[in-house]
C-alpha atoms as a PDB file:
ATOM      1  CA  UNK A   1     -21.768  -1.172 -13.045  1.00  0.00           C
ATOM      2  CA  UNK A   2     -24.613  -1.812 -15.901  1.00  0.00           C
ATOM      3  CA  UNK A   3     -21.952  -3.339 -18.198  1.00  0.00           C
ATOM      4  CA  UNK A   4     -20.766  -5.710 -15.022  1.00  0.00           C
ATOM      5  CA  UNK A   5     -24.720  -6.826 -14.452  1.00  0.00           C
ATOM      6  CA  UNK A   6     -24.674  -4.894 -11.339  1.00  0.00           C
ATOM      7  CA  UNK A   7     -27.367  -2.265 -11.845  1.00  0.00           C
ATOM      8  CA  UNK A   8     -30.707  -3.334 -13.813  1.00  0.00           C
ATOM      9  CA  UNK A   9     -32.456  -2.007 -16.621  1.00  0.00           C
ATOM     10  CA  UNK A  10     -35.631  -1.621 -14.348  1.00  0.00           C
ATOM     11  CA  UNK A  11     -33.358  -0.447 -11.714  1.00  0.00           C
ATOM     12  CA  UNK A  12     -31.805   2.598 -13.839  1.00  0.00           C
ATOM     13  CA  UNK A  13     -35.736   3.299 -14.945  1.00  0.00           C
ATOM     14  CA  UNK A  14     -36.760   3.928 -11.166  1.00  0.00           C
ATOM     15  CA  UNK A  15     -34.328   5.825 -10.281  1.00  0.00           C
ATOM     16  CA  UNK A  16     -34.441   8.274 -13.344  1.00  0.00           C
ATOM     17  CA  UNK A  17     -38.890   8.166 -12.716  1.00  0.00           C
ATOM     18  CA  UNK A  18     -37.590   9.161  -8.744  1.00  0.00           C
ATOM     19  CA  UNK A  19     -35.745  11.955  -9.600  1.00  0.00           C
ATOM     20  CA  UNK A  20     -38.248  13.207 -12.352  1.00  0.00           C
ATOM     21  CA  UNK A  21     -39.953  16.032 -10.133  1.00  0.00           C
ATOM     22  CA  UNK A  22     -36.538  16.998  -8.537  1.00  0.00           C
ATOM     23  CA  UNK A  23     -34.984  20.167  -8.538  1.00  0.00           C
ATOM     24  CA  UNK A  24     -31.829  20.590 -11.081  1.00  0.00           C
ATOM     25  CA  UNK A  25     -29.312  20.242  -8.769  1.00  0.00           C
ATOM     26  CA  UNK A  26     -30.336  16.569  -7.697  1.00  0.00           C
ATOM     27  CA  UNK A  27     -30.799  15.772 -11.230  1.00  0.00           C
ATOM     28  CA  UNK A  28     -27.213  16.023 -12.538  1.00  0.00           C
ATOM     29  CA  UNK A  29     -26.387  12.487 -12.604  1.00  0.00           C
ATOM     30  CA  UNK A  30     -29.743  12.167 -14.156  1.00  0.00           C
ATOM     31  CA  UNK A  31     -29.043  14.499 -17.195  1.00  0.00           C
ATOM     32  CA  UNK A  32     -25.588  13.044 -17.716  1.00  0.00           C
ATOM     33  CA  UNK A  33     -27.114   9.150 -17.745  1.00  0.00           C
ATOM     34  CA  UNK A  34     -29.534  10.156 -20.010  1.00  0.00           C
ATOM     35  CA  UNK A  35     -27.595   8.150 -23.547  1.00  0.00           C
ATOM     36  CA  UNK A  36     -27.443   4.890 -20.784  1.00  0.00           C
ATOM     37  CA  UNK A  37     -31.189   5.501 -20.073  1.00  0.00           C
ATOM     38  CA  UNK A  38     -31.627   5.953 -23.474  1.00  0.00           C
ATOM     39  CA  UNK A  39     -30.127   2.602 -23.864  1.00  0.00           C
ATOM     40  CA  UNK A  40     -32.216   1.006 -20.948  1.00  0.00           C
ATOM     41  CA  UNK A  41     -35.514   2.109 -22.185  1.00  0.00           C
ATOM     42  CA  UNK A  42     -35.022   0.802 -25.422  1.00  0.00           C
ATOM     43  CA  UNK A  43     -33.411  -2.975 -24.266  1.00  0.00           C
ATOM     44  CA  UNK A  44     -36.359  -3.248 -21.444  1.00  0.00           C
ATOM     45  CA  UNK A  45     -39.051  -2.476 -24.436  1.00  0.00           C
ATOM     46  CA  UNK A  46     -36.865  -5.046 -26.669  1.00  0.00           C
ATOM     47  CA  UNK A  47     -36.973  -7.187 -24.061  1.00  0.00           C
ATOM     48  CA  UNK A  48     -40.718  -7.066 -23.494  1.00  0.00           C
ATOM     49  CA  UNK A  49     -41.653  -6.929 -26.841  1.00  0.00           C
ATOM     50  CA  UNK A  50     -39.285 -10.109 -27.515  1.00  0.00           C
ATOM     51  CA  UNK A  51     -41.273 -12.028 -24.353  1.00  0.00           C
ATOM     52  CA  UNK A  52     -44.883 -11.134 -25.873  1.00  0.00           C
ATOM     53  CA  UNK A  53     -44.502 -12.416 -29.539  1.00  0.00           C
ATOM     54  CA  UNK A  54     -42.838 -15.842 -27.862  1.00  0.00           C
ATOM     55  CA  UNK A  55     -45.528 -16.166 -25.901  1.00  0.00           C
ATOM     56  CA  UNK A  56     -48.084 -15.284 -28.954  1.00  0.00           C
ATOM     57  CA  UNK A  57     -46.060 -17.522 -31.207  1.00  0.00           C
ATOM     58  CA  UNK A  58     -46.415 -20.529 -29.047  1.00  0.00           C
ATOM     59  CA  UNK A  59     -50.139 -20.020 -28.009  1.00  0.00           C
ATOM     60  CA  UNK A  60     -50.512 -20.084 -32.024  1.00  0.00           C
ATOM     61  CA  UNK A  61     -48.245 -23.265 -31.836  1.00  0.00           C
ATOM     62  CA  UNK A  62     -45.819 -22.213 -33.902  1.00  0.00           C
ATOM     63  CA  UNK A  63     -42.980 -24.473 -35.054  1.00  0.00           C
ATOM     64  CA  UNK A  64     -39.945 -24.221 -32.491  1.00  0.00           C
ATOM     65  CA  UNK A  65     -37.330 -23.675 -35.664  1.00  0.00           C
ATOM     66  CA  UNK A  66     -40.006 -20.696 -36.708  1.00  0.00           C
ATOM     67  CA  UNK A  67     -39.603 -18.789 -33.730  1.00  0.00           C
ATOM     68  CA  UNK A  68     -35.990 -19.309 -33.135  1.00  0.00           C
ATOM     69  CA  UNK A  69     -35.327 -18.026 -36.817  1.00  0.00           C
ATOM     70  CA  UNK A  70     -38.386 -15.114 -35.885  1.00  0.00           C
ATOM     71  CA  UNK A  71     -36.508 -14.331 -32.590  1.00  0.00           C
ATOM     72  CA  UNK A  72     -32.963 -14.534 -34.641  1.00  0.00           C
ATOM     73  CA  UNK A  73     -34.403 -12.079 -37.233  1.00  0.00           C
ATOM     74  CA  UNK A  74     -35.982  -9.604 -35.142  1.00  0.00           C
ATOM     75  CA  UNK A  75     -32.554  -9.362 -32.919  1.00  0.00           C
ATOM     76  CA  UNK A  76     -30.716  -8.725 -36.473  1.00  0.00           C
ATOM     77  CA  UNK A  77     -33.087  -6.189 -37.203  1.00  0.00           C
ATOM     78  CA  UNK A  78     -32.289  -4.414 -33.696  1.00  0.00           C
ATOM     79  CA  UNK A  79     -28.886  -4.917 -33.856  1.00  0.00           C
ATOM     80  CA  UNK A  80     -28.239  -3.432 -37.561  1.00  0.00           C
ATOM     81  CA  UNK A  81     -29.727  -0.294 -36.613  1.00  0.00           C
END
Protein backbone atom coordinates (compact mmCIF):
# COMPACT_ATOMS: atom_id res chain seq x y z
CA UNK A 1 0.00 0.00 0.00
CA UNK A 2 3.03 2.65 0.69
CA UNK A 3 4.57 1.76 -2.71
CA UNK A 4 0.84 2.34 -4.40
CA UNK A 5 0.60 6.01 -2.49
CA UNK A 6 -2.02 4.58 -0.36
CA UNK A 7 -0.61 4.87 3.15
CA UNK A 8 1.53 8.14 4.07
CA UNK A 9 4.77 8.66 5.47
CA UNK A 10 3.09 10.70 8.37
CA UNK A 11 0.46 8.13 8.39
CA UNK A 12 2.94 5.02 9.04
CA UNK A 13 4.70 7.53 11.83
CA UNK A 14 1.31 7.74 13.88
CA UNK A 15 0.51 4.64 13.88
CA UNK A 16 4.00 3.20 14.96
CA UNK A 17 3.98 6.57 17.93
CA UNK A 18 0.16 4.80 18.78
CA UNK A 19 1.31 1.60 19.37
CA UNK A 20 4.58 2.73 21.22
CA UNK A 21 3.25 2.05 24.91
CA UNK A 22 1.44 -1.19 23.77
CA UNK A 23 1.88 -4.46 25.04
CA UNK A 24 3.99 -7.01 22.66
CA UNK A 25 1.33 -8.74 21.35
CA UNK A 26 -0.32 -5.57 19.64
CA UNK A 27 3.00 -4.57 18.50
CA UNK A 28 3.82 -7.37 16.02
CA UNK A 29 3.04 -5.64 12.93
CA UNK A 30 4.94 -2.86 14.50
CA UNK A 31 8.27 -4.83 14.97
CA UNK A 32 7.99 -6.42 11.55
CA UNK A 33 7.43 -2.70 9.74
CA UNK A 34 10.16 -1.48 11.47
CA UNK A 35 12.91 -1.47 7.90
CA UNK A 36 9.53 0.49 6.14
CA UNK A 37 9.49 2.85 9.19
CA UNK A 38 12.94 3.00 8.96
CA UNK A 39 12.42 4.12 5.48
CA UNK A 40 9.55 6.63 6.41
CA UNK A 41 11.43 8.41 9.05
CA UNK A 42 14.23 9.02 6.99
CA UNK A 43 12.11 10.29 3.51
CA UNK A 44 9.72 12.57 5.93
CA UNK A 45 13.15 14.17 7.50
CA UNK A 46 14.48 14.33 3.68
CA UNK A 47 11.53 15.74 2.86
CA UNK A 48 11.52 18.43 5.52
CA UNK A 49 14.92 19.16 5.40
CA UNK A 50 14.59 19.53 1.41
CA UNK A 51 11.41 22.17 2.10
CA UNK A 52 13.56 24.33 4.72
CA UNK A 53 16.80 25.02 2.65
CA UNK A 54 14.23 26.00 -0.49
CA UNK A 55 12.64 28.15 1.51
CA UNK A 56 16.13 29.58 3.06
CA UNK A 57 17.57 29.64 -0.42
CA UNK A 58 14.91 31.82 -1.82
CA UNK A 59 14.52 34.23 1.23
CA UNK A 60 18.45 34.69 0.43
CA UNK A 61 17.29 35.11 -3.28
CA UNK A 62 19.18 32.67 -4.61
CA UNK A 63 19.43 32.09 -8.37
CA UNK A 64 16.58 29.56 -9.53
CA UNK A 65 19.41 27.36 -11.62
CA UNK A 66 21.40 27.42 -7.99
CA UNK A 67 18.86 25.74 -6.15
CA UNK A 68 17.68 23.37 -8.73
CA UNK A 69 21.41 22.15 -9.15
CA UNK A 70 21.54 22.47 -4.83
CA UNK A 71 18.25 20.43 -4.68
CA UNK A 72 19.70 17.99 -7.64
CA UNK A 73 22.92 17.53 -5.58
CA UNK A 74 21.62 16.99 -2.26
CA UNK A 75 19.05 14.19 -3.76
CA UNK A 76 22.37 12.52 -5.38
CA UNK A 77 23.93 12.63 -2.19
CA UNK A 78 20.79 10.74 -0.57
CA UNK A 79 20.37 8.53 -3.19
CA UNK A 80 24.17 7.19 -3.45
CA UNK A 81 24.11 6.19 0.00
Amino acid sequence: MYNEDIIEEDAILSWEDEKKDADEADKVFVNQAQPLIQVSIFIYFYYTLTKLMLCYLLLLNYPMRCIISYVSNLFDLVCSG
